[in-house]
C-alpha atoms as a PDB file:
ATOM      1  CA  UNK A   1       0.000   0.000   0.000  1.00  0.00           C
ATOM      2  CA  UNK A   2       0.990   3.776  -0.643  1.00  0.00           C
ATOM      3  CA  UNK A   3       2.600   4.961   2.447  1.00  0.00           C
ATOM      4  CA  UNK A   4       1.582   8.433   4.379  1.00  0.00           C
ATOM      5  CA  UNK A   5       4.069  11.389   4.603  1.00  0.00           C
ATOM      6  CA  UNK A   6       5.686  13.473   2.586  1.00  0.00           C
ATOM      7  CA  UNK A   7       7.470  12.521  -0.478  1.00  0.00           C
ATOM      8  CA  UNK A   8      11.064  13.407  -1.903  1.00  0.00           C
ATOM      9  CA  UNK A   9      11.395  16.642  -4.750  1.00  0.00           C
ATOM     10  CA  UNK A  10      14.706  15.548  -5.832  1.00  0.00           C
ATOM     11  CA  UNK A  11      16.446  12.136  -6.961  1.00  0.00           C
ATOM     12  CA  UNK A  12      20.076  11.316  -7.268  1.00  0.00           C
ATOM     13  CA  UNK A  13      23.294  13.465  -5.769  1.00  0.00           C
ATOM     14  CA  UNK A  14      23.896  16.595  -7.616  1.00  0.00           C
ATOM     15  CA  UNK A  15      27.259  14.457  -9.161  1.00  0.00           C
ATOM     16  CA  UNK A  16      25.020  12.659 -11.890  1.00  0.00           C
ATOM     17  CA  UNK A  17      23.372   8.903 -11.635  1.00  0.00           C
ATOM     18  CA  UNK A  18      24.960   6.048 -10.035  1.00  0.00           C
ATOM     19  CA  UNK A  19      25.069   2.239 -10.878  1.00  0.00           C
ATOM     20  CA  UNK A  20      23.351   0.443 -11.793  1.00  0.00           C
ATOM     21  CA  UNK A  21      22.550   3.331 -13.833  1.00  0.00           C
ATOM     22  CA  UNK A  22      22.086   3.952 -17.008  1.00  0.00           C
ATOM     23  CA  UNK A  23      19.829   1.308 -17.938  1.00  0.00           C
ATOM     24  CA  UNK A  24      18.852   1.330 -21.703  1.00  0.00           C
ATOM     25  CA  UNK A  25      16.134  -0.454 -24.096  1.00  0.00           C
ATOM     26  CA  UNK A  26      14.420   0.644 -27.204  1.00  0.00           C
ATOM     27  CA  UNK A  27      12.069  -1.322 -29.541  1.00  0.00           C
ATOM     28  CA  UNK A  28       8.685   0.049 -31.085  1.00  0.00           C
ATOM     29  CA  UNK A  29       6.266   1.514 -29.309  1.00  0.00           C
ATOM     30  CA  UNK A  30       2.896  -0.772 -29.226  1.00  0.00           C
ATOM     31  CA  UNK A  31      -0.389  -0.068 -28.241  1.00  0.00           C
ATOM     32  CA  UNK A  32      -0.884  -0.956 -24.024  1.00  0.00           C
ATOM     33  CA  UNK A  33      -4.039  -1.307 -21.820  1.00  0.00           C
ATOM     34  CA  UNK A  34      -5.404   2.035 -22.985  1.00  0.00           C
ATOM     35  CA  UNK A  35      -5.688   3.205 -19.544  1.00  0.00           C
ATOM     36  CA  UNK A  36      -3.000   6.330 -19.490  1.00  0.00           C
ATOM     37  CA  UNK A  37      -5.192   8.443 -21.474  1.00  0.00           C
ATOM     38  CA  UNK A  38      -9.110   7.473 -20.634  1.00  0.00           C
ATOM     39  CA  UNK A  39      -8.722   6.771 -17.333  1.00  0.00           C
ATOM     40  CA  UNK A  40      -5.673   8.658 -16.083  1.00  0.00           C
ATOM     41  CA  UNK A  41      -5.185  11.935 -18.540  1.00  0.00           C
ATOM     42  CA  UNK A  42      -1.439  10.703 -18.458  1.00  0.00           C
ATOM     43  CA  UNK A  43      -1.021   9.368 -22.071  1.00  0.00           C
ATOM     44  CA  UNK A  44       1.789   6.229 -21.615  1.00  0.00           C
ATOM     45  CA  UNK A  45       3.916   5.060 -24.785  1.00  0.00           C
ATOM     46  CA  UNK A  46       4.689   1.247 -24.026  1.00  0.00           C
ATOM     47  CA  UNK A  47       7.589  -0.493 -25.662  1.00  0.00           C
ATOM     48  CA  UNK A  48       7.952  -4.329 -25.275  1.00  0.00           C
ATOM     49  CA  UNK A  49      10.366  -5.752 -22.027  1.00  0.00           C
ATOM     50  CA  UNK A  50      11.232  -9.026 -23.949  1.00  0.00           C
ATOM     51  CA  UNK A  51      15.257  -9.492 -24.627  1.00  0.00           C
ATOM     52  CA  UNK A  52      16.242  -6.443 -22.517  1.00  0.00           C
ATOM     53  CA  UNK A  53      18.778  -8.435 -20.404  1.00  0.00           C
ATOM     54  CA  UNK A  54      18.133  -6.379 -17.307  1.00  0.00           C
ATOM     55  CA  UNK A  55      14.174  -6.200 -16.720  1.00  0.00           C
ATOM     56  CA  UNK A  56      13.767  -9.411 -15.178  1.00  0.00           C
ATOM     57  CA  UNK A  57      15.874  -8.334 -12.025  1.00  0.00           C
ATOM     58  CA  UNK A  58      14.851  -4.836 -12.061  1.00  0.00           C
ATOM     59  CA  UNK A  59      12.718  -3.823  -9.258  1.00  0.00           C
ATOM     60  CA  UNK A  60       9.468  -2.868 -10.142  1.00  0.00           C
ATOM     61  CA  UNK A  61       8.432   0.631  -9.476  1.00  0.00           C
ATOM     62  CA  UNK A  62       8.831   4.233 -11.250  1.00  0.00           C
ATOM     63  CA  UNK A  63      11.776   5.467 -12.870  1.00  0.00           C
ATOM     64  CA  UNK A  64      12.892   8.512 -14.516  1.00  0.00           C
ATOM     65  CA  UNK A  65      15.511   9.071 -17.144  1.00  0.00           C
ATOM     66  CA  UNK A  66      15.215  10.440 -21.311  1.00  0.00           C
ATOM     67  CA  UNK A  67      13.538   8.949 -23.916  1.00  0.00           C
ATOM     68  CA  UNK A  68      14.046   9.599 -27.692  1.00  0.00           C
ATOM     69  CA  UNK A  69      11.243   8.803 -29.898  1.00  0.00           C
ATOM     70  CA  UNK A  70      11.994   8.621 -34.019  1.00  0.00           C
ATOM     71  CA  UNK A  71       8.918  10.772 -35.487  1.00  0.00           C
ATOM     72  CA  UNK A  72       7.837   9.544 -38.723  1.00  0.00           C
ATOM     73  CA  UNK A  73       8.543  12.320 -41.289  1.00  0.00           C
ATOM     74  CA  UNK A  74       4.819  13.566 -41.596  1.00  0.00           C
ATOM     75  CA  UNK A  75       4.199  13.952 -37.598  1.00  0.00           C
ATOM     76  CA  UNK A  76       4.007  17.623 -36.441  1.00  0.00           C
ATOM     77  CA  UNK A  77       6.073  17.246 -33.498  1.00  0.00           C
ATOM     78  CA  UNK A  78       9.610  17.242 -36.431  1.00  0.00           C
ATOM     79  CA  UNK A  79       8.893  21.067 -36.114  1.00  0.00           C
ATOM     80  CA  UNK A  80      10.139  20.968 -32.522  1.00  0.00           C
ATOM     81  CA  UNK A  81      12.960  21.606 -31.117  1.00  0.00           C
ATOM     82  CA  UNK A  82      15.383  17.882 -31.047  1.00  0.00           C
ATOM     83  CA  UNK A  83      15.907  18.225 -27.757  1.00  0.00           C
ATOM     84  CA  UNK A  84      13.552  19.490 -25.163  1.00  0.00           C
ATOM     85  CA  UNK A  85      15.147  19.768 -21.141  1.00  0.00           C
ATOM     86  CA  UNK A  86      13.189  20.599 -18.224  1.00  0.00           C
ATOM     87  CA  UNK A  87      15.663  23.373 -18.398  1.00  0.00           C
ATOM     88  CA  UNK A  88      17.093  25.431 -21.064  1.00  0.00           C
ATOM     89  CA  UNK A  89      20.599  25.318 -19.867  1.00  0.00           C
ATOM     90  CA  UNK A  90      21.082  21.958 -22.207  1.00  0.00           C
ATOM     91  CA  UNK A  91      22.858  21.770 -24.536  1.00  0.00           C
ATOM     92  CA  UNK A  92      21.729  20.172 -27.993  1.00  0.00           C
ATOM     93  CA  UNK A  93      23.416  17.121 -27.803  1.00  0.00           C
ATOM     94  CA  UNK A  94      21.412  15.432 -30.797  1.00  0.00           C
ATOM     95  CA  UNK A  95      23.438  15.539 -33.970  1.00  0.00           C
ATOM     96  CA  UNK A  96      22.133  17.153 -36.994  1.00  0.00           C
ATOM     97  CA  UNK A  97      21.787  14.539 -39.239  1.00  0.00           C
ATOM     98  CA  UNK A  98      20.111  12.769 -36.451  1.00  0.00           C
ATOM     99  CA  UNK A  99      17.481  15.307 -35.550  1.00  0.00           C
ATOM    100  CA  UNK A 100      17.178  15.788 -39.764  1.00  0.00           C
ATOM    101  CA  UNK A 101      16.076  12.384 -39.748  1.00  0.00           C
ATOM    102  CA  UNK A 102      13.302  12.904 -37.353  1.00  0.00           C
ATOM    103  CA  UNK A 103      15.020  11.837 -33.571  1.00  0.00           C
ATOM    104  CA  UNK A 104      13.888  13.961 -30.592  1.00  0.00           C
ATOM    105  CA  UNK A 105      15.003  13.527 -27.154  1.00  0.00           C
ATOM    106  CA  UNK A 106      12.457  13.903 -24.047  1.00  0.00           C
ATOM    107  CA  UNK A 107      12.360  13.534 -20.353  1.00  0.00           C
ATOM    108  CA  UNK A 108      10.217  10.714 -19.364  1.00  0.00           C
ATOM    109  CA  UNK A 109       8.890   9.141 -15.944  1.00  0.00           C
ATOM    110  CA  UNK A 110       8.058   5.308 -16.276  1.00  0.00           C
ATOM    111  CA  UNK A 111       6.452   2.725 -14.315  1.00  0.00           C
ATOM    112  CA  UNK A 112       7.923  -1.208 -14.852  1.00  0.00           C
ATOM    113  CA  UNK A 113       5.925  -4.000 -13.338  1.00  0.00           C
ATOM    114  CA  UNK A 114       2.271  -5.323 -12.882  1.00  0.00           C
ATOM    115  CA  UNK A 115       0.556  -2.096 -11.336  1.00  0.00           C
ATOM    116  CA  UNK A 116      -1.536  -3.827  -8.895  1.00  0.00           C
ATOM    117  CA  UNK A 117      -4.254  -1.320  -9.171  1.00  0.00           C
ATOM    118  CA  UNK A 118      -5.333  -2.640 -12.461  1.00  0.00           C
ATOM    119  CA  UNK A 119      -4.236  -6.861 -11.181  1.00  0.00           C
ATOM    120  CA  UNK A 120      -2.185  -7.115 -14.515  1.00  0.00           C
ATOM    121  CA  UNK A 121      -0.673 -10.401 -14.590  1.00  0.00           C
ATOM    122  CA  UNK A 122       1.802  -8.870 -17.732  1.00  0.00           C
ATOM    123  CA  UNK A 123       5.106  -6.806 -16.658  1.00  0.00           C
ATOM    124  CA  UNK A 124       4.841  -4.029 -19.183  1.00  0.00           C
ATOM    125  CA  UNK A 125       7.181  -1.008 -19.222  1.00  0.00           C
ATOM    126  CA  UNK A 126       5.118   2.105 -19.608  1.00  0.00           C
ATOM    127  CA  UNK A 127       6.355   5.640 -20.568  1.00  0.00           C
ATOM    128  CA  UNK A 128       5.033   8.594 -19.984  1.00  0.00           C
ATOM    129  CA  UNK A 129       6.972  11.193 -22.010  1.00  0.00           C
ATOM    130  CA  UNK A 130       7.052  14.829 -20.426  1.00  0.00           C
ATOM    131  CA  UNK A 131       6.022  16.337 -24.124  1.00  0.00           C
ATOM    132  CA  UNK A 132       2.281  17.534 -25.095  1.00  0.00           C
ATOM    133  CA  UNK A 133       2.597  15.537 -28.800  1.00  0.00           C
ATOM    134  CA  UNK A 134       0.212  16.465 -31.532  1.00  0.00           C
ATOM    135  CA  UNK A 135      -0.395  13.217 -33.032  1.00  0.00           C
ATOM    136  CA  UNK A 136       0.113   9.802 -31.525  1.00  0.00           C
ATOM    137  CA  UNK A 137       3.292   7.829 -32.652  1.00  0.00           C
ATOM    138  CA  UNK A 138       2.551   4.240 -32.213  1.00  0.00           C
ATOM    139  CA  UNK A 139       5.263   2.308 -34.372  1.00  0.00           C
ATOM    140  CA  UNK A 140       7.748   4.795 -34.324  1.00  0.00           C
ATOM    141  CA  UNK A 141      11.221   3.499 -32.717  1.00  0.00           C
ATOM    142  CA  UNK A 142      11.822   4.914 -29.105  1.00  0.00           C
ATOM    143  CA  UNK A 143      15.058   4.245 -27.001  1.00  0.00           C
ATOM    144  CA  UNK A 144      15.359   5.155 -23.270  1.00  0.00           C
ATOM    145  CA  UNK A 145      18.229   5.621 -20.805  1.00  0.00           C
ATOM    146  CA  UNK A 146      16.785   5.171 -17.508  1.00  0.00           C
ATOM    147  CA  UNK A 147      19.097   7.309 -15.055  1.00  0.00           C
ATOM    148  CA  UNK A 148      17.406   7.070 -11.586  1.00  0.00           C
ATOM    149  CA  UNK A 149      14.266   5.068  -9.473  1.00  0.00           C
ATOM    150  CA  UNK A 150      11.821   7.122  -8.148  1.00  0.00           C
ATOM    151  CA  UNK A 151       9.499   4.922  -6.027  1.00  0.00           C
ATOM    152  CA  UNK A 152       8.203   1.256  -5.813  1.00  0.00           C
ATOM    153  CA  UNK A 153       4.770   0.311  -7.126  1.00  0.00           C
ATOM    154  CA  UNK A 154       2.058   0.675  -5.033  1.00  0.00           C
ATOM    155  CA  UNK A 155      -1.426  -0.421  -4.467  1.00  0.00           C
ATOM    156  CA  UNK A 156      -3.782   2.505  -4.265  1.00  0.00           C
ATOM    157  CA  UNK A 157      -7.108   2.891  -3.040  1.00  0.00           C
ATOM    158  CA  UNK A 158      -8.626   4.894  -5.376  1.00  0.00           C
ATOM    159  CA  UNK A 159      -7.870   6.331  -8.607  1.00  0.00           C
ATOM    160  CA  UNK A 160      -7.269   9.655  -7.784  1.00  0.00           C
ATOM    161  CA  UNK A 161      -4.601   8.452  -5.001  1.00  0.00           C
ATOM    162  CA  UNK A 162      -2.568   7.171  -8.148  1.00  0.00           C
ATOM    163  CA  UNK A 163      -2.935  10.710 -10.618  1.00  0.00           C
ATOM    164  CA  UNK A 164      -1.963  12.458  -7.202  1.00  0.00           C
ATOM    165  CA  UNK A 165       1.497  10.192  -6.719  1.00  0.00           C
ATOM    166  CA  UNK A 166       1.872   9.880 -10.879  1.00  0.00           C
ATOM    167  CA  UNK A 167       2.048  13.785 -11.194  1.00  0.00           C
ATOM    168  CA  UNK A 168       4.342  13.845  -8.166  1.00  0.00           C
ATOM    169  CA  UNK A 169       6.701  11.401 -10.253  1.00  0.00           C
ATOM    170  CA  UNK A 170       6.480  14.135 -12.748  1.00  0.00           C
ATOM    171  CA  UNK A 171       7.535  16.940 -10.813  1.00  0.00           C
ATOM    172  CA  UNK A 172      10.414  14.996  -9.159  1.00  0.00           C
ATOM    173  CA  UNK A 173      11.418  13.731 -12.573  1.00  0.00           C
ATOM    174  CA  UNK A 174      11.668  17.699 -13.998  1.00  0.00           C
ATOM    175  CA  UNK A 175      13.135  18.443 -10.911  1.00  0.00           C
ATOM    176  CA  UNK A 176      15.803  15.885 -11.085  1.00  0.00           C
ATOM    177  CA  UNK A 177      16.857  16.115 -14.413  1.00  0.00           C
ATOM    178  CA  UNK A 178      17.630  19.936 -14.724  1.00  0.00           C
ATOM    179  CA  UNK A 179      20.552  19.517 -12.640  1.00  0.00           C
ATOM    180  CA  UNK A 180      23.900  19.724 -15.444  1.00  0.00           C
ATOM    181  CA  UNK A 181      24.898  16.436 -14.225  1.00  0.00           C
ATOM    182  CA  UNK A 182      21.594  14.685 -14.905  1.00  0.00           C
ATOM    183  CA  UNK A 183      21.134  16.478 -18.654  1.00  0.00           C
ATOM    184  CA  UNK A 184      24.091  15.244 -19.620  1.00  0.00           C
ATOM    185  CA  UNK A 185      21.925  11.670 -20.026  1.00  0.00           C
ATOM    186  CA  UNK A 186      20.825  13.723 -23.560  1.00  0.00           C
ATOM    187  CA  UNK A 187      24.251  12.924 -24.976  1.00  0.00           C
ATOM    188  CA  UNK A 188      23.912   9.057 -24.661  1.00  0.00           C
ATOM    189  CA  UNK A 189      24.107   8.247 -28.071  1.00  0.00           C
ATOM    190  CA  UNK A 190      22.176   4.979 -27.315  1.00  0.00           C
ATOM    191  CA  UNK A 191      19.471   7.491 -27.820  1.00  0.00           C
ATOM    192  CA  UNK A 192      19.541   7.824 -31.610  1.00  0.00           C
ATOM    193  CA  UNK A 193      20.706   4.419 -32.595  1.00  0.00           C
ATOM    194  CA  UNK A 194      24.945   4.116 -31.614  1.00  0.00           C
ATOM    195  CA  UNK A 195      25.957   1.116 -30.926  1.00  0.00           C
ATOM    196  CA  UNK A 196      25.781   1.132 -26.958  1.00  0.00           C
ATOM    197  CA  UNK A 197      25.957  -1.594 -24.304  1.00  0.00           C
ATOM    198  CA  UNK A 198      22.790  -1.730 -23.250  1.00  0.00           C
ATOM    199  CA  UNK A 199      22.144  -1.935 -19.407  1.00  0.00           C
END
């Protein structure tokens, strides 16, 4: 069950993640339980856990890090910038030819495990990407770099108990990240397709 009290802002020491951090995976991003949007008015992208080497002893819970989605070349969100911080202190660490071919980075907050509000017997990893998008991008190619854990997965008694701790995740995420240390994660060329060790 959700515990009482007050809740951390921040995540991580000012001098950047620590291991096991970063932990990577990528794949398309597939429909989910259709829940983020209707039900929660916190739209979730969800990208398959199978062959990530690291899920299966991951703890489940919420986690925070960048994501960078491949827009398909008629989606409106090309026209934005390639990189968008929680800060604008960031530099653009995207390269040209990458953000030319449609990449764009963005801090995300997700949730790995069975979220035993809904009872899903399924581990999913679902990712909530702190952008307002235009259009949907379901098939597009995504890649994250998870850099911290923000909380384990609770029970909840109510829905409104979950939106409450969800947009909590999101202010602690944006809080985390705009520290130099912790947008430095936009350079991880996983991002756009190098040829990384995952996890």
């Amino acid at each position: 069950m959700r515990p009482d009290g007050p809740r951390p802002t921040i995540i991580g020491p000012d001098s950047g993640p620590e291991p096991p951090f970063p932990l990577r995976m990528k794949g398309d991003v597939v429909s989910g339980f259709g829940r983020g949007s209707k039900e929660l008015g916190i739209p979730t992208a969800n990208i398959p856990v199978d062959g990530v080497p690291w899920i299966a002893d991951c703890k489940s819970g919420v986690y925070f890090g960048w994501s960078c989605i491949r827009l398909p070349a008629d989606h409106p969100d090309r026209s934005s910038p390639s990189v968008s911080p929680p800060s604008a202190s960031s530099a653009d660490c995207l390269p040209a030819a990458k953000a030319a071919e449609g990449y764009r980075i963005y801090p995300m907050v997700m949730s790995i495990g069975y979220n035993p509000f809904y009872k899903n017997t399924v581990r999913s990893a679902e990712v909530h990407v702190l952008h307002e998008f235009k259009k949907d991008f379901y098939g597009s190619q995504m890649a994250i770099s998870i850099l911290g854990f923000i909380r384990p997965e609770y029970d909840y008694v109510s829905v409104e108990s979950l939106i409450e701790d969800i947009k909590t995740d999101i202010e602690v995420t944006k809080t985390s990240l705009k520290r130099e240390a912790w947008e430095r994660g936009t350079g991880d060329a996983y991002l756009w397709g190098e040829d990384v060790h995952e996890g």
